[in-house]
Protein backbone atom coordinates (compact mmCIF):
# COMPACT_ATOMS: atom_id res chain seq x y z
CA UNK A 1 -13.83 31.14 -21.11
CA UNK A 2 -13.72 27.23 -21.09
CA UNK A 3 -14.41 25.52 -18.08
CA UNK A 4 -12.22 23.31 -16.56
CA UNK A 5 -14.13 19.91 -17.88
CA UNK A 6 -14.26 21.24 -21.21
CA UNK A 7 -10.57 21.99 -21.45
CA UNK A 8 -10.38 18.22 -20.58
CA UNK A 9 -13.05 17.17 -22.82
CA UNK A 10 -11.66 19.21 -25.93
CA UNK A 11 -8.24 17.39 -25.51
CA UNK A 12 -9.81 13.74 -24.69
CA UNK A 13 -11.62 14.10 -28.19
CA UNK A 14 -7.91 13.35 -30.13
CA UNK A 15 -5.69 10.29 -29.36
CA UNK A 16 -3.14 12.87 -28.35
CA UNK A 17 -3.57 12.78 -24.48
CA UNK A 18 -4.43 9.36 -24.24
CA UNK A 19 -1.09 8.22 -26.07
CA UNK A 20 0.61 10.47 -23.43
CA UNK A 21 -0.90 8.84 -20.72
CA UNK A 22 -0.64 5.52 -21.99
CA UNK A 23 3.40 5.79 -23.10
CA UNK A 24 3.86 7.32 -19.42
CA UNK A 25 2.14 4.10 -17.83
CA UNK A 26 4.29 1.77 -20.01
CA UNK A 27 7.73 3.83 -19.18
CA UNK A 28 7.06 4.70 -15.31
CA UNK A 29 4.57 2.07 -13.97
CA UNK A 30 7.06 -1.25 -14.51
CA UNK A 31 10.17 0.93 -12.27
CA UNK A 32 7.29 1.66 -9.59
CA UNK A 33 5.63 -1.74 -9.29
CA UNK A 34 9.28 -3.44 -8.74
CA UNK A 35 9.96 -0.47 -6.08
CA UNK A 36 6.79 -1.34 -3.85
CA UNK A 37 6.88 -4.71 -4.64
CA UNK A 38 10.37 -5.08 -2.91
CA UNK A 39 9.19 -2.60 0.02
CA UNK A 40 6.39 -4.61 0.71
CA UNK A 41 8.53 -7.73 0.71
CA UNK A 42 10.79 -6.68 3.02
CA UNK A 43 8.10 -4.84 5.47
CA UNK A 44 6.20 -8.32 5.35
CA UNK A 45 8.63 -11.47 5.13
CA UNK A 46 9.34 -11.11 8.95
CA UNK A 47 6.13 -13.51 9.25
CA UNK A 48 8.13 -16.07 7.87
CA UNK A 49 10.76 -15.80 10.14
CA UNK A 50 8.56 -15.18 13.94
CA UNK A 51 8.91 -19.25 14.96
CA UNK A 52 13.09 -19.26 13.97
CA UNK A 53 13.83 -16.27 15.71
CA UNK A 54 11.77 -17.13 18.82
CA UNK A 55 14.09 -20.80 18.24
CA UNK A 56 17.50 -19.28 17.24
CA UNK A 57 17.26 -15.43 18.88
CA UNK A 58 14.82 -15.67 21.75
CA UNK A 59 12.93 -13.12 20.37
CA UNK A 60 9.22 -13.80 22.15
CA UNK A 61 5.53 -13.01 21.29
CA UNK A 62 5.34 -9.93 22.58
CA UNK A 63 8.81 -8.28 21.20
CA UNK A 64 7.69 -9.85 17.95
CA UNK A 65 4.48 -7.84 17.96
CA UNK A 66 6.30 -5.44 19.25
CA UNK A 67 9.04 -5.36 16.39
CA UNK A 68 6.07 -6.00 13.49
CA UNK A 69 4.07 -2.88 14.73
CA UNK A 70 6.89 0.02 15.17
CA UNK A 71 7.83 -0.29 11.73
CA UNK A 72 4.98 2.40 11.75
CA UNK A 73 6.24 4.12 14.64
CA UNK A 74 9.57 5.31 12.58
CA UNK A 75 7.61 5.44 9.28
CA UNK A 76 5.07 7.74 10.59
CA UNK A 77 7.52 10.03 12.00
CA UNK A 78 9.15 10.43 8.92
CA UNK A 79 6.51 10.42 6.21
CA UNK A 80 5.80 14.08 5.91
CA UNK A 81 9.72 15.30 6.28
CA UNK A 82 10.20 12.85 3.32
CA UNK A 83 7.06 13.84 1.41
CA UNK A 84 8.71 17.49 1.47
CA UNK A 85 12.23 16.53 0.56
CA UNK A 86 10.97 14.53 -2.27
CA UNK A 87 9.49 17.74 -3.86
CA UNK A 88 12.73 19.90 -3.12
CA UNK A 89 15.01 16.98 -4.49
CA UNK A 90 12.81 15.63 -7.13
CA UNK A 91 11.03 11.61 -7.13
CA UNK A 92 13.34 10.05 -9.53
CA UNK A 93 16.48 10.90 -6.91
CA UNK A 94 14.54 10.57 -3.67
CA UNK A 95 12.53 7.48 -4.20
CA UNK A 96 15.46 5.72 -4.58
CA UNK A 97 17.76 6.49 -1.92
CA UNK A 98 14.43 5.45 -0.33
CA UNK A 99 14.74 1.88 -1.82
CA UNK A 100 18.66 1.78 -1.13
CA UNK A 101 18.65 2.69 2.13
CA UNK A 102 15.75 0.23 3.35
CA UNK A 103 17.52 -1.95 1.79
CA UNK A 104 20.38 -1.57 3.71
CA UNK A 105 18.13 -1.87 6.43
CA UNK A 106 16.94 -5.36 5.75
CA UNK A 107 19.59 -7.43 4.92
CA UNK A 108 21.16 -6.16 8.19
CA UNK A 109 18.23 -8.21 9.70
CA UNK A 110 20.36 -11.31 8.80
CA UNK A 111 22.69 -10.43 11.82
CA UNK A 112 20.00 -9.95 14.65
CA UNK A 113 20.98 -10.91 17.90
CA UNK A 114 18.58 -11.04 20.32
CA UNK A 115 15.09 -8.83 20.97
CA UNK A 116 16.53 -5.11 21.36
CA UNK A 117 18.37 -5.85 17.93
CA UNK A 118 15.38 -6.60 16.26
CA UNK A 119 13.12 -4.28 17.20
CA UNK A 120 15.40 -1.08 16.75
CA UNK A 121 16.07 -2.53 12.91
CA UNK A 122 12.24 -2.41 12.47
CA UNK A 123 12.11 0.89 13.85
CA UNK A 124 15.02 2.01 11.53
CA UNK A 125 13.40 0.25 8.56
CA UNK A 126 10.30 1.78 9.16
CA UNK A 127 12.15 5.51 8.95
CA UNK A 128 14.00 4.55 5.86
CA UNK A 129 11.48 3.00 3.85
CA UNK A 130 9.41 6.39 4.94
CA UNK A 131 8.05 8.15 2.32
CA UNK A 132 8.10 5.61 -0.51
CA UNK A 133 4.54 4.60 -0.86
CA UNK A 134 2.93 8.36 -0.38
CA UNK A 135 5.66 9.83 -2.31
CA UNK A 136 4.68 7.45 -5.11
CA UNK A 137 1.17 8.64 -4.64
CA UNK A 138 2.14 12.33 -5.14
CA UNK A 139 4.09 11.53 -8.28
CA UNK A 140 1.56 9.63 -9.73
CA UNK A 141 -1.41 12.50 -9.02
CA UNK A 142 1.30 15.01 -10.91
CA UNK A 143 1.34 12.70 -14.18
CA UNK A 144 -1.87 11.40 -14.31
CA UNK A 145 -5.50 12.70 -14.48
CA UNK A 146 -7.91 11.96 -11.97
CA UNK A 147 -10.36 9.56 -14.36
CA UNK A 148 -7.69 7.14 -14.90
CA UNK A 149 -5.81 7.99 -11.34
CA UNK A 150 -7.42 4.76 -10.00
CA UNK A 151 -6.38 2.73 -12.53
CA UNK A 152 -2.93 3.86 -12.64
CA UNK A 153 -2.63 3.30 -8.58
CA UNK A 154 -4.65 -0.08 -9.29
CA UNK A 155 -1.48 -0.84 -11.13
CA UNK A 156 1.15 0.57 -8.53
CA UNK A 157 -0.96 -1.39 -6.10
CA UNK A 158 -0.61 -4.68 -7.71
CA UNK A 159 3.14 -4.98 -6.21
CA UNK A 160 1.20 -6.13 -3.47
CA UNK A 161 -0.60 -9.64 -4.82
CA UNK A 162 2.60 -9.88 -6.78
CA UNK A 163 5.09 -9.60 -3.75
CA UNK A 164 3.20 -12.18 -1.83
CA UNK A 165 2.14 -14.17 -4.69
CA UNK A 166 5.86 -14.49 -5.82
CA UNK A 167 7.45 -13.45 -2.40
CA UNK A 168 5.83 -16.21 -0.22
CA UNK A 169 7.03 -19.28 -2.37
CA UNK A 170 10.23 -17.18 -2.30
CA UNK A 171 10.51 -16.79 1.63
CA UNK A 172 9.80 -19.92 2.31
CA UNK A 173 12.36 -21.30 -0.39
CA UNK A 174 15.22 -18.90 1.30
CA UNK A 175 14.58 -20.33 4.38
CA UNK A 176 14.72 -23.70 3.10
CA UNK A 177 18.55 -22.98 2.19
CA UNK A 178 19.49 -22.76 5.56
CA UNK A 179 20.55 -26.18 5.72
CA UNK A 180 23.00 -25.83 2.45
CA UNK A 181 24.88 -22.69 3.94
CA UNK A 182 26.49 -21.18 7.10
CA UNK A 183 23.58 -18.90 8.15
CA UNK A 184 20.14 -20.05 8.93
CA UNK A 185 17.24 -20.35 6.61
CA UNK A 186 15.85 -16.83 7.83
CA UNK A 187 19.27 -15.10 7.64
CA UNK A 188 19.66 -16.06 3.97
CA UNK A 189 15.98 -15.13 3.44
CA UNK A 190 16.35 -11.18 5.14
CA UNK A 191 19.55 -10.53 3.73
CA UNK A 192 18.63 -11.77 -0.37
CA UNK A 193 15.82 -9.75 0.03
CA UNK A 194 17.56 -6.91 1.47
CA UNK A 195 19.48 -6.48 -1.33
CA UNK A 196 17.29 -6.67 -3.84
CA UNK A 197 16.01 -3.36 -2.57
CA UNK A 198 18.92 -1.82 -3.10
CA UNK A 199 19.53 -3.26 -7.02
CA UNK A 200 15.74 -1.70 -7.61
CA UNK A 201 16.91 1.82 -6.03
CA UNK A 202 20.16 2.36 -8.34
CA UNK A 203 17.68 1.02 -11.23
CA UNK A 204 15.18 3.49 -10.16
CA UNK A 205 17.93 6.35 -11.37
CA UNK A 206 17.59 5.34 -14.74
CA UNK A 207 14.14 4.82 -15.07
CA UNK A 208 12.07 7.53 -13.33
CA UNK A 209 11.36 10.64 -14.72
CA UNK A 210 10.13 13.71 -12.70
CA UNK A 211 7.91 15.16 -14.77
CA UNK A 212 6.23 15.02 -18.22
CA UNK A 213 8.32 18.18 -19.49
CA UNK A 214 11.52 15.85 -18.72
CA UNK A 215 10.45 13.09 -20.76
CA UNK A 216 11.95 11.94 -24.10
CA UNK A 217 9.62 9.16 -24.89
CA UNK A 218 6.45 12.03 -25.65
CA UNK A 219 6.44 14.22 -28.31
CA UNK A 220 5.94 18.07 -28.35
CA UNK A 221 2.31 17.66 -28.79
CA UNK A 222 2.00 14.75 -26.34
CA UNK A 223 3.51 17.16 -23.34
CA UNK A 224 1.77 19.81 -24.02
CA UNK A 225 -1.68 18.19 -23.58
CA UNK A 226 -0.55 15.78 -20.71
CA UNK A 227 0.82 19.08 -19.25
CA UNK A 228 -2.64 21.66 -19.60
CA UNK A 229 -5.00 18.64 -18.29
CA UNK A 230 -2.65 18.56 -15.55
CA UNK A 231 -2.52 22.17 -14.83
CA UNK A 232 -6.25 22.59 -15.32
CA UNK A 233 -6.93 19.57 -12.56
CA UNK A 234 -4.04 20.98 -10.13
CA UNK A 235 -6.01 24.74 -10.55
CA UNK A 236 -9.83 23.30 -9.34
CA UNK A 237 -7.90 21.20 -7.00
CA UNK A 238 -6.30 24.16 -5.47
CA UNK A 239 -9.77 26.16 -5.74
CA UNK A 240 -11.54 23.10 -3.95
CA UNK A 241 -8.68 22.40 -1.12
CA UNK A 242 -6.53 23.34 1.31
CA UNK A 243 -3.03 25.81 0.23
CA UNK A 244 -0.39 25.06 2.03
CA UNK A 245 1.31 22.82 4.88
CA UNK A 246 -0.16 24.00 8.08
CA UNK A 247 -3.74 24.16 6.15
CA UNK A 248 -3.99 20.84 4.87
CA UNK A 249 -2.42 19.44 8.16
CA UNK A 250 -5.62 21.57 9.66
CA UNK A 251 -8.51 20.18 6.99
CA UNK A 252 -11.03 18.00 8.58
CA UNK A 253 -11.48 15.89 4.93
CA UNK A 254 -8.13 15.51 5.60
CA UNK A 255 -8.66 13.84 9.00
CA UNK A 256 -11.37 12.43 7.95
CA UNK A 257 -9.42 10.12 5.47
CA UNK A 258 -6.78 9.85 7.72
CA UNK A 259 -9.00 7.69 10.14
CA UNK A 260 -10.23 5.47 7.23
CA UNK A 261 -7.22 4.67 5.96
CA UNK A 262 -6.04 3.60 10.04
CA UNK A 263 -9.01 1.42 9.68
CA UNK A 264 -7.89 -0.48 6.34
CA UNK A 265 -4.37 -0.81 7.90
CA UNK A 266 -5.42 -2.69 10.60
CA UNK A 267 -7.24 -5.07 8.45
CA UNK A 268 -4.52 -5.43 5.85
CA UNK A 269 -1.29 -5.82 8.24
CA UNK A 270 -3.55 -7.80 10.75
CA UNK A 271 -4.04 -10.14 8.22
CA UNK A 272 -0.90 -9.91 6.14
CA UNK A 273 1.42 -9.85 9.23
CA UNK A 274 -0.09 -13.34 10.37
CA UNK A 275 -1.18 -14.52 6.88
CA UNK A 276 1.62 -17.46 7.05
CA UNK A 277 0.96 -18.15 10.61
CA UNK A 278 -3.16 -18.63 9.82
CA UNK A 279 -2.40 -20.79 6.95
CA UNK A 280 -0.18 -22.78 8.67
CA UNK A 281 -2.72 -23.38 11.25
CA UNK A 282 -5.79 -23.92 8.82
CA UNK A 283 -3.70 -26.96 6.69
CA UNK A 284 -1.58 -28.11 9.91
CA UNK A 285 1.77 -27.82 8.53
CA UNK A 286 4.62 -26.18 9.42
CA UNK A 287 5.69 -22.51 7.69
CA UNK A 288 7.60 -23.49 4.64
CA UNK A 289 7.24 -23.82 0.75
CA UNK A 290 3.88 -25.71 1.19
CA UNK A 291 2.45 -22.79 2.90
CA UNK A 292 4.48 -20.33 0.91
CA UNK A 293 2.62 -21.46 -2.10
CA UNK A 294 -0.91 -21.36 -0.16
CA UNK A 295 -0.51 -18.06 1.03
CA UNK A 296 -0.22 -16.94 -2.72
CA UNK A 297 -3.28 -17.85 -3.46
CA UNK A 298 -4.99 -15.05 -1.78
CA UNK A 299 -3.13 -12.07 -3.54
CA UNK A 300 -3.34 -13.76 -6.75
CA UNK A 301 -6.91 -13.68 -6.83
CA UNK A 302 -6.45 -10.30 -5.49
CA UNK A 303 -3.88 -9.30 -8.30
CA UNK A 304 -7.65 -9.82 -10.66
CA UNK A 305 -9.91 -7.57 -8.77
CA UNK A 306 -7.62 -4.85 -7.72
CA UNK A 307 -6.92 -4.38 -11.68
CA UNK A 308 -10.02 -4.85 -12.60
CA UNK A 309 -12.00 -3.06 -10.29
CA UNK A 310 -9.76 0.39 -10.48
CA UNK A 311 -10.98 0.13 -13.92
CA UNK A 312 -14.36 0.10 -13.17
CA UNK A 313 -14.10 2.81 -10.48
CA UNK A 314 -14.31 6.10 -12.71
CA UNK A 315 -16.66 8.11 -11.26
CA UNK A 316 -17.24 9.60 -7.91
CA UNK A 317 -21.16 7.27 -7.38
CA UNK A 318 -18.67 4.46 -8.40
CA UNK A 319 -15.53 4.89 -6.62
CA UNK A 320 -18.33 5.37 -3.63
CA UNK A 321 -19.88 2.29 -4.28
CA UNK A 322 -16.95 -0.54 -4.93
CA UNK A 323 -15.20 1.22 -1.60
CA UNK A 324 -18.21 0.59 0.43
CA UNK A 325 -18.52 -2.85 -0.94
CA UNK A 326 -15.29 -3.56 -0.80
CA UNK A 327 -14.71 -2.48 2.84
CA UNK A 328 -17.94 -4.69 3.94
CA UNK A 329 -16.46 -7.35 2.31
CA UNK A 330 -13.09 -7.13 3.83
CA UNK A 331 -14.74 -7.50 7.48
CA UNK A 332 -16.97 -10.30 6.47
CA UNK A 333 -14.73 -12.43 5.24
CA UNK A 334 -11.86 -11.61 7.95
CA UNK A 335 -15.05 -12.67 10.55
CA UNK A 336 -15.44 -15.77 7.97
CA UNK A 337 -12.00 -16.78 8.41
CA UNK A 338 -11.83 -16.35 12.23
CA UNK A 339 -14.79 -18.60 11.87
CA UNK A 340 -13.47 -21.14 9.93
CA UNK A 341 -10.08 -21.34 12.03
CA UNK A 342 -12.02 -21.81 15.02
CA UNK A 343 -14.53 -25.16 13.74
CA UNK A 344 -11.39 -26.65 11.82
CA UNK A 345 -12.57 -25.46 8.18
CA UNK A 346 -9.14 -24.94 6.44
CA UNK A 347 -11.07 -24.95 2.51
CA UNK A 348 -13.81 -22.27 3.87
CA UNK A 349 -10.47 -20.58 6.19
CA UNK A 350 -8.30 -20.04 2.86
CA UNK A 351 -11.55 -18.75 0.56
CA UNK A 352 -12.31 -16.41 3.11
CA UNK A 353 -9.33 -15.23 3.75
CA UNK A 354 -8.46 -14.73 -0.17
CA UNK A 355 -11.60 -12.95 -0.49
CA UNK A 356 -10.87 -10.58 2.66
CA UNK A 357 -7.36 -9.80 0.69
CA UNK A 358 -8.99 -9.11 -2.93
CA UNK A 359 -11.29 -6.56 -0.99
CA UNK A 360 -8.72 -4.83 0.68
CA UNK A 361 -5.93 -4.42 -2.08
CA UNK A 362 -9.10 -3.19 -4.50
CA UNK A 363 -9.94 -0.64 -1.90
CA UNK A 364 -6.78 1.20 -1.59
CA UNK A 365 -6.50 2.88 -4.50
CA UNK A 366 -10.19 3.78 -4.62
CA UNK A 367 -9.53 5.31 -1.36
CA UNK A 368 -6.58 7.61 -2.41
CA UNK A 369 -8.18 8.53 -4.91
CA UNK A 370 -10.25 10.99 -2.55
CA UNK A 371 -7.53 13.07 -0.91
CA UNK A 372 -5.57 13.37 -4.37
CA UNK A 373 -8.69 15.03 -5.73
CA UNK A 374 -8.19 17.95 -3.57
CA UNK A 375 -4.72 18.20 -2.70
CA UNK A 376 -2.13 19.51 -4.76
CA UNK A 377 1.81 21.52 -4.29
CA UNK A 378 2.84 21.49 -0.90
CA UNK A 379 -0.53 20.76 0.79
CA UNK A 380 -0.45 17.33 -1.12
CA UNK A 381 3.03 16.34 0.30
CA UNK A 382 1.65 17.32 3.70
CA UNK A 383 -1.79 16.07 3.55
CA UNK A 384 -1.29 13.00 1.95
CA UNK A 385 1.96 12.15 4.25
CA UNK A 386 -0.24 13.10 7.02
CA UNK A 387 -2.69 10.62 6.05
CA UNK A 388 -0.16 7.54 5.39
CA UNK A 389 1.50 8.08 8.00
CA UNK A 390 -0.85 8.34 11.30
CA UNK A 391 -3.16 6.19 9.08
CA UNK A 392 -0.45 3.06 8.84
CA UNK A 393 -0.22 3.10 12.45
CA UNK A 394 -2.99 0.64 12.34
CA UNK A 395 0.05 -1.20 11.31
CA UNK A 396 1.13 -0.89 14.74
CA UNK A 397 -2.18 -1.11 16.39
CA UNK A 398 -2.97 -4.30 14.47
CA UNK A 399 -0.16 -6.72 15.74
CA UNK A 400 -0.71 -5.68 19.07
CA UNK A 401 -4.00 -5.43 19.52
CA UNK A 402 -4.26 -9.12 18.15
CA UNK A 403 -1.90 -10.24 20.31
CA UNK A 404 -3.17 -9.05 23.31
CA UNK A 405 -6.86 -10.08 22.72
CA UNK A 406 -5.46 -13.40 21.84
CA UNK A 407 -3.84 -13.42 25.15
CA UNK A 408 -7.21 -12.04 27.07
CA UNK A 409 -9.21 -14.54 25.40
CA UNK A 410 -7.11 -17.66 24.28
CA UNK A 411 -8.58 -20.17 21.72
CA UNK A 412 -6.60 -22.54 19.83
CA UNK A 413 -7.38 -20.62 16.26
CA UNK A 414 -7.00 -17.19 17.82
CA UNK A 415 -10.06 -16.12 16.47
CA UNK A 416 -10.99 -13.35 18.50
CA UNK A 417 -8.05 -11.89 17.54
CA UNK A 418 -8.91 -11.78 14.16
CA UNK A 419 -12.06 -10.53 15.07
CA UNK A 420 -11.06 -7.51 15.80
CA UNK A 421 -9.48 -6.83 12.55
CA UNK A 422 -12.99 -6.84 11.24
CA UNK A 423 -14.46 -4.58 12.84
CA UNK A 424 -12.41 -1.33 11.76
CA UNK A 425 -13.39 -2.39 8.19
CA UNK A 426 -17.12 -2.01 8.72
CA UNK A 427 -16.48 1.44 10.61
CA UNK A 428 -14.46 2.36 7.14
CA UNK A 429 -17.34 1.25 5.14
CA UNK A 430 -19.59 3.44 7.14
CA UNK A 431 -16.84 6.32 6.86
CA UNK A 432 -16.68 5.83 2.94
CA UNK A 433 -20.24 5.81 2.04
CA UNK A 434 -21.12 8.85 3.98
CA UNK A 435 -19.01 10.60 1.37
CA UNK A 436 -22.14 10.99 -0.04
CA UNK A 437 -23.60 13.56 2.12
CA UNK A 438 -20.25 15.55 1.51
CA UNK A 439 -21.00 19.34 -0.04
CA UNK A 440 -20.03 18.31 -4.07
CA UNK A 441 -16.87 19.76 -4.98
CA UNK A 442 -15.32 21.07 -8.46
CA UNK A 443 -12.94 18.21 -8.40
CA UNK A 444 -16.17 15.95 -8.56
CA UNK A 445 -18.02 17.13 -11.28
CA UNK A 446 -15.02 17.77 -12.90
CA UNK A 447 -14.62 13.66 -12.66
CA UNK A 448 -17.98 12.98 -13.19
CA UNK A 449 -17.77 14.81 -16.25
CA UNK A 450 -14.56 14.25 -18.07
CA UNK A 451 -14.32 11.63 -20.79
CA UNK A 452 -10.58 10.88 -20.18
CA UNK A 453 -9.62 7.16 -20.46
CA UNK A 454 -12.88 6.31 -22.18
């Protein structure tokens, strides 16, 4: 009998699979980008807005923090219920009443009132945009084998650089209307963007397709190999991990990632939450289109390495390697920045700052590429909600923490609060490389060994 790798191998020999996988990247990968590129938009432009609605709503420091960080509070609570629904109800249906309802969500930020207001909408956004981003995960780990699973969430990740790339000149434009309409420049700005969730969700309908057996645009021959590399991969993944809900809730590798991915979410929404504030500070201006269009800079140097790198990161020794690197360089440069902020260095402040960014948008996908190696049916939608969902409450830690250690030890730059955000990224580069001295599994050698995508 074949083994699994040479089942894979056989069928990477003809252009058969990789046409599959490459006609499935070209239909699914454009609807998915827009989806998370709106989500992360809307989770994110609330930076631009912190000095109006402290002006126009009262809303202070510490309800702002407040507000930023329990997005992650309803998120988290919902993640796995969502995860689990998604596989009863199918992605193509379920990821977008995710995007409509968020979206929903967020333009109703354009009618805050005061404090309470805006921090039970973040709550509610966080439980409606719950699921998204892990659900997209899951779908993407049932089309696409694991040597090019990196590079295909490379590409889901790039809605990131592109949403603040494009998003930041975009806030800060929106808010600029204010003047030319009834509403203030951060009304206009939460409710446009609102609403373009909700366009992407009803396009999502049309464009998603649940699985490779439901898709028109591959041939007989095209499913049928997409479909036995898939099954082959889901069998040694369900030989290496945990079966079931309660067991992959109960695996330690589980936990394990779980805790590095907390670590990376305090670095990126630490950073990300404040990104227009920093900038602001670095150039002395005020938050507007000058600093929109700075603040692009970093994820559009990030857009290049994230791509690029998921590429590269096709074995398990390499995946290893640029994570490690990557997460080292994410604290670095976040302690480079803090540095630079605090000795009036706003050319060092913005390269180390786009440099901490491109690290931590590369490492994402090369770190869920571990759990999806060994996670598969219902242990998957647990496990890997599980995992998104404690883990991005370092999206509530993050604001928080930094404002409070801002507060305990105030300096003009804040850079102590920034500090902080470092530090969890060299305790996930620690967490990552020890990988190494894990007990190689199936799913491994079965990477190490395949020629699929080469």
């Amino acid at each position: 009998m074949s083994s699994p790798a040479q089942v894979i191998d056989v069928l990477s020999t003809s252009p058969v699979l990789k046409t599959a996988i490459k006609k499935a990247a070209k239909h699914l990968m454009p609807m998915l980008i827009i989806l998370y590129f709106v989500a992360f938009l809307d989770r994110t432009n609330v930076g631009f807005a912190e000095a109006a609605l402290k002006v126009d709503r009262g809303v202070s420091d510490g309800a702002f923090a407040l507000g930023a960080g329990i997005f992650f509070i309803g998120y988290a609570l919902f993640e796995i219920p969502s995860n689990l629904l998604l596989k009863r109800f199918g992605a193509k249906f379920w990821l977008a009443r995710i995007a409509v309802t968020w979206g929903l969500t967020a333009s109703a930020f354009a009618f805050v009132t005061d404090e309470t207001m805006f921090i039970v909408l973040r709550f509610l956004l966080g439980v409606t945009e719950a699921g998204l981003f892990p659900g997209v995960i899951m779908y993407l780990a049932a089309w696409f084998p694991n040597k090019v699973r990196v590079q295909m969430f490379a590409l889901f990740y790039l809605a990131q650089p592109f949403s603040q790339m494009l998003g930041a000149p975009l806030s800060g434009g929106l808010i600029a209307l204010g003047g030319a309409t009834a509403w203030h420049g951060w009304q206009v700005m939460f409710f446009v963007e609102g609403m373009l969730a909700v366009v992407a969700g009803v396009a999502a309908l049309y464009f998603l397709i649940n699985s490779p057996q439901d898709a028109k645009f591959l041939n007989a021959e095209e499913k049928e190999a997409l479909e036995t590399v898939m099954a082959t991969e889901d069998a040694v993944r369900t030989e290496d991990g945990p079966n079931g809900i309660w067991a992959a809730m109960a695996n330690w590798k589980v936990w394990y990632f779980t805790v590095i991915y907390f670590c990376l979410q305090i670095a990126v929404y630490g950073t990300t939450f404040y990104l227009p504030q920093q900038v602001a500070s670095l150039l002395g201006k005020k938050v507007g289109w000058e600093v929109g269009v700075v603040s692009a800079i970093p994820w559009l140097v990030g857009l290049f390495v994230c791509y690029f790198a998921g590429r590269a990161a096709n074995t398990v020794l390499r995946r290893r390697n640029w994570g490690t690197l990557c997460y080292l360089s994410t604290g670095v440069f976040i302690l480079g920045s803090a540095w630079a902020g605090a000795n009036g260095q706003p050319i060092l402040g913005i390269a180390c700052i786009t440099l901490a960014v491109a690290s931590f948008l590369t490492v994402g996908p090369i770190t869920w590429a571990y759990p999806t190696a060994f996670l598969t049916g219902s242990a998957a939608a647990a496990g890997i909600g599980l995992i998104n969902s404690l883990g991005n409450l370092g999206g509530f830690v993050a604001p928080i923490m930094r404002t409070n250690i801002n507060a305990g030890v105030p300096t003009p730059s804040g850079a102590w609060g920034v500090v902080s955000l470092g530090v969890f990224a060299f305790l996930a580069a620690a967490m990552l490389f020890s990988t190494k001295f894990f007990k190689g599994a199936k799913s491994d050698r079965l990477l190490d060994n395949s020629t699929v995508g080469h």
